[in-house]
Each structure stands twice: as C-alpha cells, then as structure tokens.
PDB file of N, CA and C in Angstrom:
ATOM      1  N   UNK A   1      22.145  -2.601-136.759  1.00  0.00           N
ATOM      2  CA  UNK A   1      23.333  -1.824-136.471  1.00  0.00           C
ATOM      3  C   UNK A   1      23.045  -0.950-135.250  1.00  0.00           C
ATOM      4  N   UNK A   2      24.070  -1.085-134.378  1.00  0.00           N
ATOM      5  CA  UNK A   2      23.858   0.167-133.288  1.00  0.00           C
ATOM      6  C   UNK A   2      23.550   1.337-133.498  1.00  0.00           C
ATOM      7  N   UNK A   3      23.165   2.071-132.540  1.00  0.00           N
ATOM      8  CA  UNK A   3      22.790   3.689-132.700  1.00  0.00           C
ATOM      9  C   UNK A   3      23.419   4.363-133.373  1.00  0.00           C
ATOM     10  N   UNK A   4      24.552   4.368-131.526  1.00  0.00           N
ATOM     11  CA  UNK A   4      25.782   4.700-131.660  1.00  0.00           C
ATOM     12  C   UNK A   4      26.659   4.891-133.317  1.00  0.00           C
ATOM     13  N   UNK A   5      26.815   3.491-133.662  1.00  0.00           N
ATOM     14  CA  UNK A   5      27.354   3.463-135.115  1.00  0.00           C
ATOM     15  C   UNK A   5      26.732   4.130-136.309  1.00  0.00           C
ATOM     16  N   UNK A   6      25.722   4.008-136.175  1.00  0.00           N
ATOM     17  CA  UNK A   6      24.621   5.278-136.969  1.00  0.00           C
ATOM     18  C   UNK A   6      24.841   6.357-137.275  1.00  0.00           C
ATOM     19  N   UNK A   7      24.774   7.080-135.753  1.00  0.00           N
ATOM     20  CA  UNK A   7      25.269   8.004-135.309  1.00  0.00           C
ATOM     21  C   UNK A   7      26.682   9.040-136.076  1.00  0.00           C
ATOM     22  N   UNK A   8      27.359   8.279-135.373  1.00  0.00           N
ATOM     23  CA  UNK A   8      28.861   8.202-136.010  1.00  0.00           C
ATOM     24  C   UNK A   8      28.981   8.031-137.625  1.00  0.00           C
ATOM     25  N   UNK A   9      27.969   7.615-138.363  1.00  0.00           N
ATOM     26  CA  UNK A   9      28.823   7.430-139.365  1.00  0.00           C
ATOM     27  C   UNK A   9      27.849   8.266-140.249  1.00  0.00           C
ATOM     28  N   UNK A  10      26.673   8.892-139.784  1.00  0.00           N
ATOM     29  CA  UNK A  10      25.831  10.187-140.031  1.00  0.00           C
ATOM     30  C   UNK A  10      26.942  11.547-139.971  1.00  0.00           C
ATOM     31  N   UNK A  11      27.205  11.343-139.187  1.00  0.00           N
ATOM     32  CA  UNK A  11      28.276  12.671-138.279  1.00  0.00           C
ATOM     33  C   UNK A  11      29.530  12.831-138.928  1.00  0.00           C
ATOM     34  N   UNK A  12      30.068  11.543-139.368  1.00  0.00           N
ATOM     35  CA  UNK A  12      31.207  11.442-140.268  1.00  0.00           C
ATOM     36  C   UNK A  12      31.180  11.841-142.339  1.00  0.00           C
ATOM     37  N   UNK A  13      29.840  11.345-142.474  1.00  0.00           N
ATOM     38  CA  UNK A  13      29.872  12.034-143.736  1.00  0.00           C
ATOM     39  C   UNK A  13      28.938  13.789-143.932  1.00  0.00           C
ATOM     40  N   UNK A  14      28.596  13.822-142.334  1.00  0.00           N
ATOM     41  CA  UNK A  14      28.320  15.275-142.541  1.00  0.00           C
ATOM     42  C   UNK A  14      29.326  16.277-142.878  1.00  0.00           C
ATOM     43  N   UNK A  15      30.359  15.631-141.474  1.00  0.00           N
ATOM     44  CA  UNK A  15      31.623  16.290-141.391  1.00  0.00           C
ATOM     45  C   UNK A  15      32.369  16.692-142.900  1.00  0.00           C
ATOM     46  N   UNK A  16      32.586  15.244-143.169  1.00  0.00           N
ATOM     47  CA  UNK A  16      32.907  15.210-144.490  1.00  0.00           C
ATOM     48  C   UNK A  16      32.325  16.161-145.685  1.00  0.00           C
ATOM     49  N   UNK A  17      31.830  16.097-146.025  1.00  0.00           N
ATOM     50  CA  UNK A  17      30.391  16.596-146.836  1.00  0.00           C
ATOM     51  C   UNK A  17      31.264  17.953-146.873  1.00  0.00           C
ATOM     52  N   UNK A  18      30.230  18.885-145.337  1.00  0.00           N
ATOM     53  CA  UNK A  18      30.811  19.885-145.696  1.00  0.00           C
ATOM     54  C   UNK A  18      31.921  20.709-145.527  1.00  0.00           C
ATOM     55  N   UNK A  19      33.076  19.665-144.934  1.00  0.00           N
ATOM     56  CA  UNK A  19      34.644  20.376-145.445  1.00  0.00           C
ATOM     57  C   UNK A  19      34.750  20.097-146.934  1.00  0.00           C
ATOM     58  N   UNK A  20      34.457  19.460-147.355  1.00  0.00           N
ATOM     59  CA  UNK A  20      35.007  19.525-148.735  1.00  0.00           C
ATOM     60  C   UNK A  20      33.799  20.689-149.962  1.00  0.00           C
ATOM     61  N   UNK A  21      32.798  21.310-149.136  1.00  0.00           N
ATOM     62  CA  UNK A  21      31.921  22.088-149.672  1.00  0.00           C
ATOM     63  C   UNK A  21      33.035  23.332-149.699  1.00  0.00           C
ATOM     64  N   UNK A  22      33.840  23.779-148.338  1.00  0.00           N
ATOM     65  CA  UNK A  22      34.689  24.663-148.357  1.00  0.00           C
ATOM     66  C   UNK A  22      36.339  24.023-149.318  1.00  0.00           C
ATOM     67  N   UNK A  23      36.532  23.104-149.145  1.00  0.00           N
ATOM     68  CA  UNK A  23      37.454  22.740-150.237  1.00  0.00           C
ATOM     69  C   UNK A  23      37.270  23.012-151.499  1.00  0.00           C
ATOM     70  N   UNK A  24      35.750  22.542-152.172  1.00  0.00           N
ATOM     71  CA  UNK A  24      35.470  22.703-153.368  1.00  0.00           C
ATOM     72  C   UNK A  24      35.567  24.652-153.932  1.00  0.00           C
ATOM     73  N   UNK A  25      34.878  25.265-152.708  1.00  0.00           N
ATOM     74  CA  UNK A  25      35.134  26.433-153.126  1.00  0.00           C
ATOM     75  C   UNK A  25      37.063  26.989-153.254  1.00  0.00           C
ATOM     76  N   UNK A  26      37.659  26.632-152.043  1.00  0.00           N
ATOM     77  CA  UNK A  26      38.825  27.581-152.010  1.00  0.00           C
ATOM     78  C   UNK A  26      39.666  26.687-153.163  1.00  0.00           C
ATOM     79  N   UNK A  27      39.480  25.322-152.977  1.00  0.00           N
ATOM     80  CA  UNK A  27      40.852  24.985-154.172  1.00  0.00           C
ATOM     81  C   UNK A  27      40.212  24.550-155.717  1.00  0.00           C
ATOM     82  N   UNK A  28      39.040  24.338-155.569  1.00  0.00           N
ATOM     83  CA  UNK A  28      38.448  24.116-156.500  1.00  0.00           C
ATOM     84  C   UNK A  28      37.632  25.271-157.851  1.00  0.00           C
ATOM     85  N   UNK A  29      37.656  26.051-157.100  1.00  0.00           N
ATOM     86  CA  UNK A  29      37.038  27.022-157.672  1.00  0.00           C
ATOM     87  C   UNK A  29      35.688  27.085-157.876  1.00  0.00           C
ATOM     88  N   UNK A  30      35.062  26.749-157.158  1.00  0.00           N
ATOM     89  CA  UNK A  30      33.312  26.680-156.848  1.00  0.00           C
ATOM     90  C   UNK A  30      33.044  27.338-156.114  1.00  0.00           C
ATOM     91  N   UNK A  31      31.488  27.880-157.045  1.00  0.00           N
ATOM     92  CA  UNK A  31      30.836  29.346-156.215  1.00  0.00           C
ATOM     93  C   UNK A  31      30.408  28.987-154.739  1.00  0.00           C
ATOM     94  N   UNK A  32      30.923  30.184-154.459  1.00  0.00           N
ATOM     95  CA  UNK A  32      30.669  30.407-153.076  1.00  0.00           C
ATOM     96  C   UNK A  32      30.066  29.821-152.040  1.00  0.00           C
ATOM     97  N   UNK A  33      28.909  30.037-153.471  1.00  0.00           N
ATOM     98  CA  UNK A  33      27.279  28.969-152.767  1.00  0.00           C
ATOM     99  C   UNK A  33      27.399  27.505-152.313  1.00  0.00           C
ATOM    100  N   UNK A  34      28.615  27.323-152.441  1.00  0.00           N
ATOM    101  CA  UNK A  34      28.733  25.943-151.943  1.00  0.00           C
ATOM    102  C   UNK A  34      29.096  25.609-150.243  1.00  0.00           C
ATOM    103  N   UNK A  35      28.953  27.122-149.794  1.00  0.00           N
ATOM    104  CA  UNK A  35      29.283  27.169-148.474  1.00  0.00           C
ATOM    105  C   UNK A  35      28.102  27.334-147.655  1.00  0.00           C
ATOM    106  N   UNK A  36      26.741  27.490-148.454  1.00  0.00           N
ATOM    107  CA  UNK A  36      25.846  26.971-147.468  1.00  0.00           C
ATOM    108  C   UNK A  36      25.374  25.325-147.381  1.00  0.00           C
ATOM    109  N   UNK A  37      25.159  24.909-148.485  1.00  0.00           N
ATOM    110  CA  UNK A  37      25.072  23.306-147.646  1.00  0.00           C
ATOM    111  C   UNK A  37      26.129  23.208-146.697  1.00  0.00           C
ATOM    112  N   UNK A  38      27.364  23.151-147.011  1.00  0.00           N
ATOM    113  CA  UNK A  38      28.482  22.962-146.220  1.00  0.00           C
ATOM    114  C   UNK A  38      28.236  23.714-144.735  1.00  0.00           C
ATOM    115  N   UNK A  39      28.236  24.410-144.482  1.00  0.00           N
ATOM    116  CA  UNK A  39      28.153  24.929-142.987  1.00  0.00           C
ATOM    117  C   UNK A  39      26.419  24.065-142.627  1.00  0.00           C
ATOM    118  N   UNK A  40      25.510  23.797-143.571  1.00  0.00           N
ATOM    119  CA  UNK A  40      24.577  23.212-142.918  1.00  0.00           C
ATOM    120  C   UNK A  40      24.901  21.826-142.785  1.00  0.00           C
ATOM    121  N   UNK A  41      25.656  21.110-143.352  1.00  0.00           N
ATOM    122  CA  UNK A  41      26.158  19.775-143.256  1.00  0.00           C
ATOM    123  C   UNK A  41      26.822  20.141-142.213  1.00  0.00           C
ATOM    124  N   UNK A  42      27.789  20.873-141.558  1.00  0.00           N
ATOM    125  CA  UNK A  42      28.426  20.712-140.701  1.00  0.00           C
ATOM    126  C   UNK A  42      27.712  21.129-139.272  1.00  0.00           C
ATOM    127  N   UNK A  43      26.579  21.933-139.159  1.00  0.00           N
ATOM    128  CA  UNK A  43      25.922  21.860-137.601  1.00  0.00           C
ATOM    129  C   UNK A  43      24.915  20.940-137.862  1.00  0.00           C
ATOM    130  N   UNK A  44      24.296  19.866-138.600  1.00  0.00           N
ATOM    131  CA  UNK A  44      24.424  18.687-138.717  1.00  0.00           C
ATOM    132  C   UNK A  44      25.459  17.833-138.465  1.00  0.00           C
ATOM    133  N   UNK A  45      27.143  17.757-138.487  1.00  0.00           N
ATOM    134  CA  UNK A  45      27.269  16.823-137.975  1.00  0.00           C
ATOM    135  C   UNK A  45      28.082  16.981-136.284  1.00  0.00           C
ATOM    136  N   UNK A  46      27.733  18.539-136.083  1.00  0.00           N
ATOM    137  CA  UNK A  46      27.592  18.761-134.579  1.00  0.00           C
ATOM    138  C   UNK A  46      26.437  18.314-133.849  1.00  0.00           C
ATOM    139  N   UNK A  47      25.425  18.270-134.005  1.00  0.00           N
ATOM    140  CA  UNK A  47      24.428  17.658-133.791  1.00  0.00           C
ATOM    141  C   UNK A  47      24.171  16.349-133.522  1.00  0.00           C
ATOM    142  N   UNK A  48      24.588  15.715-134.741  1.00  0.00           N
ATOM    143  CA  UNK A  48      24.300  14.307-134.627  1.00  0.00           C
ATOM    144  C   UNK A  48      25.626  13.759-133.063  1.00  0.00           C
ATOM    145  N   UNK A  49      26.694  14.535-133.272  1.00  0.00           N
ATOM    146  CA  UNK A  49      27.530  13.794-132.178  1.00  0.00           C
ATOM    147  C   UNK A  49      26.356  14.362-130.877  1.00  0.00           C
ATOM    148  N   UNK A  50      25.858  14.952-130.508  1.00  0.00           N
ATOM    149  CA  UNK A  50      25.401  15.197-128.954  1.00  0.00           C
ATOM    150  C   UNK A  50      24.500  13.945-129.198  1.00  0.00           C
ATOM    151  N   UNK A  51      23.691  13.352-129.807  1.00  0.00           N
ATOM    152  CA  UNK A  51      23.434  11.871-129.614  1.00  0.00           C
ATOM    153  C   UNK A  51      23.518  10.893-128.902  1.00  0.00           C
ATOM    154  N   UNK A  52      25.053  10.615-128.912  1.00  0.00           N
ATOM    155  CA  UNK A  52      25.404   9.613-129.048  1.00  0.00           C
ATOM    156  C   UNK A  52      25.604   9.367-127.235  1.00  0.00           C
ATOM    157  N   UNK A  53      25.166   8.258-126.880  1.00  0.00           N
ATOM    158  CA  UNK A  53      25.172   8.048-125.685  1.00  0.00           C
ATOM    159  C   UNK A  53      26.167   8.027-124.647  1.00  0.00           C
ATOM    160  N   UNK A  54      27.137   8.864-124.129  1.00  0.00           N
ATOM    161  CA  UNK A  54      28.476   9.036-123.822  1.00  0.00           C
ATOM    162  C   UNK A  54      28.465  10.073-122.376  1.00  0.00           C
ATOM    163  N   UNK A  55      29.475   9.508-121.247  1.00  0.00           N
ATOM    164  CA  UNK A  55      29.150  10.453-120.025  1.00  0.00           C
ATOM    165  C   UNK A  55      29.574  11.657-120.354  1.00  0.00           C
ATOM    166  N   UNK A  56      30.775  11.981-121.150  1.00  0.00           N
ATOM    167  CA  UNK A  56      31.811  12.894-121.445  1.00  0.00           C
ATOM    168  C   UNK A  56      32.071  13.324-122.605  1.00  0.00           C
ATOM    169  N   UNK A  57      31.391  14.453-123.355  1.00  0.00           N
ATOM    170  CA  UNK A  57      31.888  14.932-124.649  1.00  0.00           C
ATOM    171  C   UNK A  57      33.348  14.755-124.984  1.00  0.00           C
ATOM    172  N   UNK A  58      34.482  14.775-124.498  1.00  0.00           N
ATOM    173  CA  UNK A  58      35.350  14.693-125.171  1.00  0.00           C
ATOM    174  C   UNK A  58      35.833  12.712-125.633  1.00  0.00           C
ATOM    175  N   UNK A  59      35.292  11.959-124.518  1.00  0.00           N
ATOM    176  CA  UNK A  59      35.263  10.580-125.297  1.00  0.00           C
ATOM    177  C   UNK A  59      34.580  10.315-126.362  1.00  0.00           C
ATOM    178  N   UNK A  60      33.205  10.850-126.558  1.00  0.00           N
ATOM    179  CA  UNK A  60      32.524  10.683-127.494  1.00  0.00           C
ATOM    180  C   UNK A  60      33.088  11.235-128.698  1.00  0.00           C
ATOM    181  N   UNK A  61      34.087  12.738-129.094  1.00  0.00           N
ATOM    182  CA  UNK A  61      34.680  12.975-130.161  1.00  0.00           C
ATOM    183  C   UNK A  61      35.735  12.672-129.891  1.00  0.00           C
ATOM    184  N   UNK A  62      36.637  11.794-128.899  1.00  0.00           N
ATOM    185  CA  UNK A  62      37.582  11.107-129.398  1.00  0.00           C
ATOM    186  C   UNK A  62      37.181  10.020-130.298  1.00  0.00           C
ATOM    187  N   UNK A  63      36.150   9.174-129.809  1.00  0.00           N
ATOM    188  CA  UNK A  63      35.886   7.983-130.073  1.00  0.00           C
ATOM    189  C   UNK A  63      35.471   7.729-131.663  1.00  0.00           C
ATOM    190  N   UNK A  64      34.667   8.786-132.000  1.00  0.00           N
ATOM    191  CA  UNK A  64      34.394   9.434-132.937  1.00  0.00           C
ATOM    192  C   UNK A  64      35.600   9.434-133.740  1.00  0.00           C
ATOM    193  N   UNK A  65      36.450   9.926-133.762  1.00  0.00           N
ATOM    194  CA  UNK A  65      37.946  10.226-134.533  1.00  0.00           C
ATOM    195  C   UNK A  65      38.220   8.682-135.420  1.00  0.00           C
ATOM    196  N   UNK A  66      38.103   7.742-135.140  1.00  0.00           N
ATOM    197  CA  UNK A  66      38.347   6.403-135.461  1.00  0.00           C
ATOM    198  C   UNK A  66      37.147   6.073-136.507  1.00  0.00           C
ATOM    199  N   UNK A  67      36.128   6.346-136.604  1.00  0.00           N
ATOM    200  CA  UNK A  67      35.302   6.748-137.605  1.00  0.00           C
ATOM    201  C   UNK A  67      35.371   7.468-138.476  1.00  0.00           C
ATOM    202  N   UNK A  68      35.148   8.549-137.991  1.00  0.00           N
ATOM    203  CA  UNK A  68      35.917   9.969-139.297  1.00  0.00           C
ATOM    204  C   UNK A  68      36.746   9.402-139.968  1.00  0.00           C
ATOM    205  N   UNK A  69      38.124   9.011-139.568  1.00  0.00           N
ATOM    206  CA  UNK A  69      38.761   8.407-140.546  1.00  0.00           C
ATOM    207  C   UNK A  69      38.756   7.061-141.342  1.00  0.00           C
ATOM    208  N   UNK A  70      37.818   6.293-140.998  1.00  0.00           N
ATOM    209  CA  UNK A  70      37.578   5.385-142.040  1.00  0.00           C
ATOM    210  C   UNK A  70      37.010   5.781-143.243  1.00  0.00           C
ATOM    211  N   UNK A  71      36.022   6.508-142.328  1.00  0.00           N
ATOM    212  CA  UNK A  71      34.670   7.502-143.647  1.00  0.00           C
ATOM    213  C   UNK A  71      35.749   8.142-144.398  1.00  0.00           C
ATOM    214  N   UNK A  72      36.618   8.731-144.271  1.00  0.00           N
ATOM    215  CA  UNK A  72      37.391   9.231-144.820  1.00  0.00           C
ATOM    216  C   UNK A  72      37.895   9.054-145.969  1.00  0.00           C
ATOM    217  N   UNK A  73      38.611   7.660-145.564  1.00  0.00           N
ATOM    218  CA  UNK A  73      39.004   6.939-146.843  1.00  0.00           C
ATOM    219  C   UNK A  73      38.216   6.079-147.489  1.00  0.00           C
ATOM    220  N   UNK A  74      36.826   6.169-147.102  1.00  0.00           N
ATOM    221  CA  UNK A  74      35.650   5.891-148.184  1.00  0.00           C
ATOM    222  C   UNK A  74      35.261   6.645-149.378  1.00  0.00           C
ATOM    223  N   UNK A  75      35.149   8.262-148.252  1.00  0.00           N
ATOM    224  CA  UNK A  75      35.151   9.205-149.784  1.00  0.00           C
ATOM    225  C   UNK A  75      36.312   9.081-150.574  1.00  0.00           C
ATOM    226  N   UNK A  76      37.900   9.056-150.533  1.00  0.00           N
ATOM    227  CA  UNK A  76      38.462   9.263-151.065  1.00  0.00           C
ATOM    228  C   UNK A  76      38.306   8.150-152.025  1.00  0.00           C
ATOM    229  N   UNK A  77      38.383   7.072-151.734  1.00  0.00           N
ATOM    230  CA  UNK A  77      37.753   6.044-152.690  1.00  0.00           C
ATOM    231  C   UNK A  77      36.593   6.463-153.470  1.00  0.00           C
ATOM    232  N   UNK A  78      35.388   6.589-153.034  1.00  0.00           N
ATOM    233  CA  UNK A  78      33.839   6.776-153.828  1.00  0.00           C
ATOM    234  C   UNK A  78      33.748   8.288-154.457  1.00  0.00           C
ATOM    235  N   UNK A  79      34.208   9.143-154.025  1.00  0.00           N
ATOM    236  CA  UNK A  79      34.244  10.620-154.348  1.00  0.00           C
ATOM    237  C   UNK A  79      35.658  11.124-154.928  1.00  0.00           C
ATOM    238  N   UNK A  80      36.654  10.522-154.888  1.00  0.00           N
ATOM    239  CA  UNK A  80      37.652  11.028-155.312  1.00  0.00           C
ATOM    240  C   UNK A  80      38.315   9.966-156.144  1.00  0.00           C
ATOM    241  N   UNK A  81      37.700   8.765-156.354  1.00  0.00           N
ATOM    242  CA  UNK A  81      38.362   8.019-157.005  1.00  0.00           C
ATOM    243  C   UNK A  81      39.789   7.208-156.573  1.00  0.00           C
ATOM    244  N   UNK A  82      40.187   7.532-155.717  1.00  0.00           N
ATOM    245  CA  UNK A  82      41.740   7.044-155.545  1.00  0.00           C
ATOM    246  C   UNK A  82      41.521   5.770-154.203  1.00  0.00           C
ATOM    247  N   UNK A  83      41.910   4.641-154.358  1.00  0.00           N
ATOM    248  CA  UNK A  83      41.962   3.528-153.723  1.00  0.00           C
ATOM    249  C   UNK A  83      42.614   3.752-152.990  1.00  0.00           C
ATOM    250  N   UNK A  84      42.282   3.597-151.445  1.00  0.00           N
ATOM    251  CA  UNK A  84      43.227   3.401-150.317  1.00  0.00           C
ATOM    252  C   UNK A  84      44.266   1.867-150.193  1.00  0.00           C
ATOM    253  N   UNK A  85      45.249   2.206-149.919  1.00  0.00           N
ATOM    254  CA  UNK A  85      46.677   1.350-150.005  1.00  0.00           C
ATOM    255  C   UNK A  85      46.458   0.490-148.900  1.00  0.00           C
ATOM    256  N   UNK A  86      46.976  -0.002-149.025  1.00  0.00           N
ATOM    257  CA  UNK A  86      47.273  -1.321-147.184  1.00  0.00           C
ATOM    258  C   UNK A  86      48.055  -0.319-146.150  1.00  0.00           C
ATOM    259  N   UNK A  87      48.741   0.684-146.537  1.00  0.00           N
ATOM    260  CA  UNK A  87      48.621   1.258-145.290  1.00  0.00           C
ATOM    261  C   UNK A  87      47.921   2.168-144.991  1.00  0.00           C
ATOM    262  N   UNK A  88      46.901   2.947-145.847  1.00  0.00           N
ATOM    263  CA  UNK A  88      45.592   3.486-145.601  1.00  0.00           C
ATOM    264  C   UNK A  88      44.756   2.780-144.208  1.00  0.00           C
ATOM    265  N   UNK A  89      44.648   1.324-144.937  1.00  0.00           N
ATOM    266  CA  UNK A  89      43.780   0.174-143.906  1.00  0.00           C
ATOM    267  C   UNK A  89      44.205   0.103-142.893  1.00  0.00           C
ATOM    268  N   UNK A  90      46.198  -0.346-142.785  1.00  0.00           N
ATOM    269  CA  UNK A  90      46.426  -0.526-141.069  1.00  0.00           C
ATOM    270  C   UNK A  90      46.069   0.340-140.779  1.00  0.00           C
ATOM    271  N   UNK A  91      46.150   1.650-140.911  1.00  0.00           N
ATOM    272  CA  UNK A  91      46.493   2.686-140.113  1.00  0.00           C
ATOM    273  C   UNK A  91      44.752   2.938-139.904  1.00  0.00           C
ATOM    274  N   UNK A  92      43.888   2.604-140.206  1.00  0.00           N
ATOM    275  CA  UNK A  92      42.193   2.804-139.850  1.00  0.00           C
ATOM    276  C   UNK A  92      42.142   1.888-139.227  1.00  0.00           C
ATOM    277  N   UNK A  93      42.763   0.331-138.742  1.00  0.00           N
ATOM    278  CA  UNK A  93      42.271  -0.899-138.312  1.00  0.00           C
ATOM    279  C   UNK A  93      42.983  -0.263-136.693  1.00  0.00           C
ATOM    280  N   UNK A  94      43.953   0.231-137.002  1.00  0.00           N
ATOM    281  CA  UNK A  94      44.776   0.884-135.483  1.00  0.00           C
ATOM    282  C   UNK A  94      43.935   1.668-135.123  1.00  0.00           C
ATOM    283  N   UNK A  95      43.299   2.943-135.517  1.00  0.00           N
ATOM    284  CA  UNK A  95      42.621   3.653-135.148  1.00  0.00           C
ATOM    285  C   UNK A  95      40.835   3.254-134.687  1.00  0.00           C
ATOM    286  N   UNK A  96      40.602   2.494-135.313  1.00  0.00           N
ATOM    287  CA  UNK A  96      39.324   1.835-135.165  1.00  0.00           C
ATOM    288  C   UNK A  96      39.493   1.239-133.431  1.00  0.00           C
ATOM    289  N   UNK A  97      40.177   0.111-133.678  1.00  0.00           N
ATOM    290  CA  UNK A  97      40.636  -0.543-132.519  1.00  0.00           C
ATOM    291  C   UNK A  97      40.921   0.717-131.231  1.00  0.00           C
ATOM    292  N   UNK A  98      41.361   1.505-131.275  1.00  0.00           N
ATOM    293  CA  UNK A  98      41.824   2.214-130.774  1.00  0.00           C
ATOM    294  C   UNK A  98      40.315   3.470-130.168  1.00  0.00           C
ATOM    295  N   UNK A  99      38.992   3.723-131.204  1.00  0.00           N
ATOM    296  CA  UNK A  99      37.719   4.587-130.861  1.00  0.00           C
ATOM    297  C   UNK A  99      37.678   3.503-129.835  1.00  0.00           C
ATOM    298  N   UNK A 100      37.423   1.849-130.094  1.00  0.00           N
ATOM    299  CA  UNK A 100      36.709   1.267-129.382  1.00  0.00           C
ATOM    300  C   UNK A 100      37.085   1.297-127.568  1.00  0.00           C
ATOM    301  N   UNK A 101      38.292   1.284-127.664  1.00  0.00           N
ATOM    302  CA  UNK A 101      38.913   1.293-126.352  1.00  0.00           C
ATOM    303  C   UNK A 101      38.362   2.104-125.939  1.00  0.00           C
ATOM    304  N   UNK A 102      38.630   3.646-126.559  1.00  0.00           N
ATOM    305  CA  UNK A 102      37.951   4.428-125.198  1.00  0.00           C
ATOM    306  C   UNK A 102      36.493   4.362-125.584  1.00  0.00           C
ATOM    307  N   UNK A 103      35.231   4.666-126.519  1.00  0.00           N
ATOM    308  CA  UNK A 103      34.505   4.077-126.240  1.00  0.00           C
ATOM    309  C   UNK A 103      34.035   3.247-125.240  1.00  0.00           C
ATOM    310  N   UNK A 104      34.505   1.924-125.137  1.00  0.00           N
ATOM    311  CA  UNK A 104      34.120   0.527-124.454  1.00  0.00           C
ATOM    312  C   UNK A 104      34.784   0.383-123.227  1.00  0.00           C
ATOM    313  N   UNK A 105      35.754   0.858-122.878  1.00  0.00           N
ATOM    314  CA  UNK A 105      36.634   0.369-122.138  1.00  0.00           C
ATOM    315  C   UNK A 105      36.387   0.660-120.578  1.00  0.00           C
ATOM    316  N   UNK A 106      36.384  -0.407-119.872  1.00  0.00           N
ATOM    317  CA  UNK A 106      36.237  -0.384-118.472  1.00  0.00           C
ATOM    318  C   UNK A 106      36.655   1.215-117.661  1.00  0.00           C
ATOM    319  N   UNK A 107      35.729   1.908-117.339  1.00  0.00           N
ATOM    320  CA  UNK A 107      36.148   2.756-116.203  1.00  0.00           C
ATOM    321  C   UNK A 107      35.650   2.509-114.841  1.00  0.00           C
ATOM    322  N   UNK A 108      36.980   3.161-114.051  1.00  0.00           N
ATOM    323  CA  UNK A 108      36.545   2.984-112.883  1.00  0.00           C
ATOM    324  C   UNK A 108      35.217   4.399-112.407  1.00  0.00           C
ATOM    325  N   UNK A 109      34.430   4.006-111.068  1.00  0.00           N
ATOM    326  CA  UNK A 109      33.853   4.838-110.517  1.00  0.00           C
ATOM    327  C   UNK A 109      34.802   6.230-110.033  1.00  0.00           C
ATOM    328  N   UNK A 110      33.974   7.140-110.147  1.00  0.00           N
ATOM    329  CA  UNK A 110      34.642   8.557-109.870  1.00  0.00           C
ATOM    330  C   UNK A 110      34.179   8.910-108.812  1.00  0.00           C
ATOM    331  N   UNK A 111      35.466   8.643-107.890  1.00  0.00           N
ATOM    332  CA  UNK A 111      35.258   9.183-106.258  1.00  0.00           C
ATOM    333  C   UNK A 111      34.896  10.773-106.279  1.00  0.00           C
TER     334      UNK A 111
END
C-alpha cells in the first residue's frame, strides 16, 4: 500500500478517534478525561498529514477530505453499528474520485 494512503488513513482515524473523544464527553456524558487521548489523537492526526508528500498544504487536506469521509462511514459502521446505505457509498465513490483528482491531477508549471 502507498505511503501516502497510510498516511491518510492514520490521520483519518486519528481525526476520528479524537472528535468523538469530545463527542463522547459533551453528548455522551463521559468524564472529562476523555479529552486527553482525544486532543492527543488529534495533534497526531495533524502530524501525520505534514507527511504526506504534497507541494501545497491545502491540496494535501483537500485531498485528504475524500478519505476522512470514507473512514467515516467505517466507524459508523464498526463503532456505531449502523450500516451505511447506497447513498452513503455514492456519495464516498464521488468524493474519493474526486481526493484523487486533485491529488493526481496534471498541473501545469508555475511561471
């Protein structure tokens, strides 16, 4: 598997991880203490994005975005139990398609 994809999908269940450490506390009602993994999961998954081999931080967390949300509806599946629908999927197969472009996609030289 690529780095890159590694990368990304390190970064995506960090992300993950610890928003829902702050979810678990505010809607869930879990101690507090659940806001330090969570903020450490999360400059973990600031971290892991400077990685990733990219001229321009903001392509790299666009590109990124198309990940996040697959991971997304992984946890909600594996961690939350609830099966993503067929339009869960298009709407990740659009977005997927869509990291790769800018990711991959031909640029010109910058005069």
């Amino acid at each position: 598997m690529k780095f890159w994809l590694l990368t990304y999908l390190g970064a995506a269940i960090a992300e993950i991880a610890g928003c829902f450490a702050f979810w678990a506390w505010l809607r869930q009602g879990q101690s507090i203490l659940w806001l330090i993994p969570g903020m450490a999961s999360l400059a973990l998954f600031a971290w892991l994005l400077t990685l990733v081999d990219a001229e321009h931080a903001g392509r790299t967390y666009a590109a990124y975005g198309g990940v996040y949300i697959a991971s997304a509806l992984v946890w909600l599946w594996a961690v939350e139990g609830v099966r993503p629908d067929r339009w869960d999927l298009i709407g990740v197969c659009i977005c997927l398609v869509g990291a790769g472009v800018i990711l991959f996609g031909p640029r010109s030289p910058v005069i």
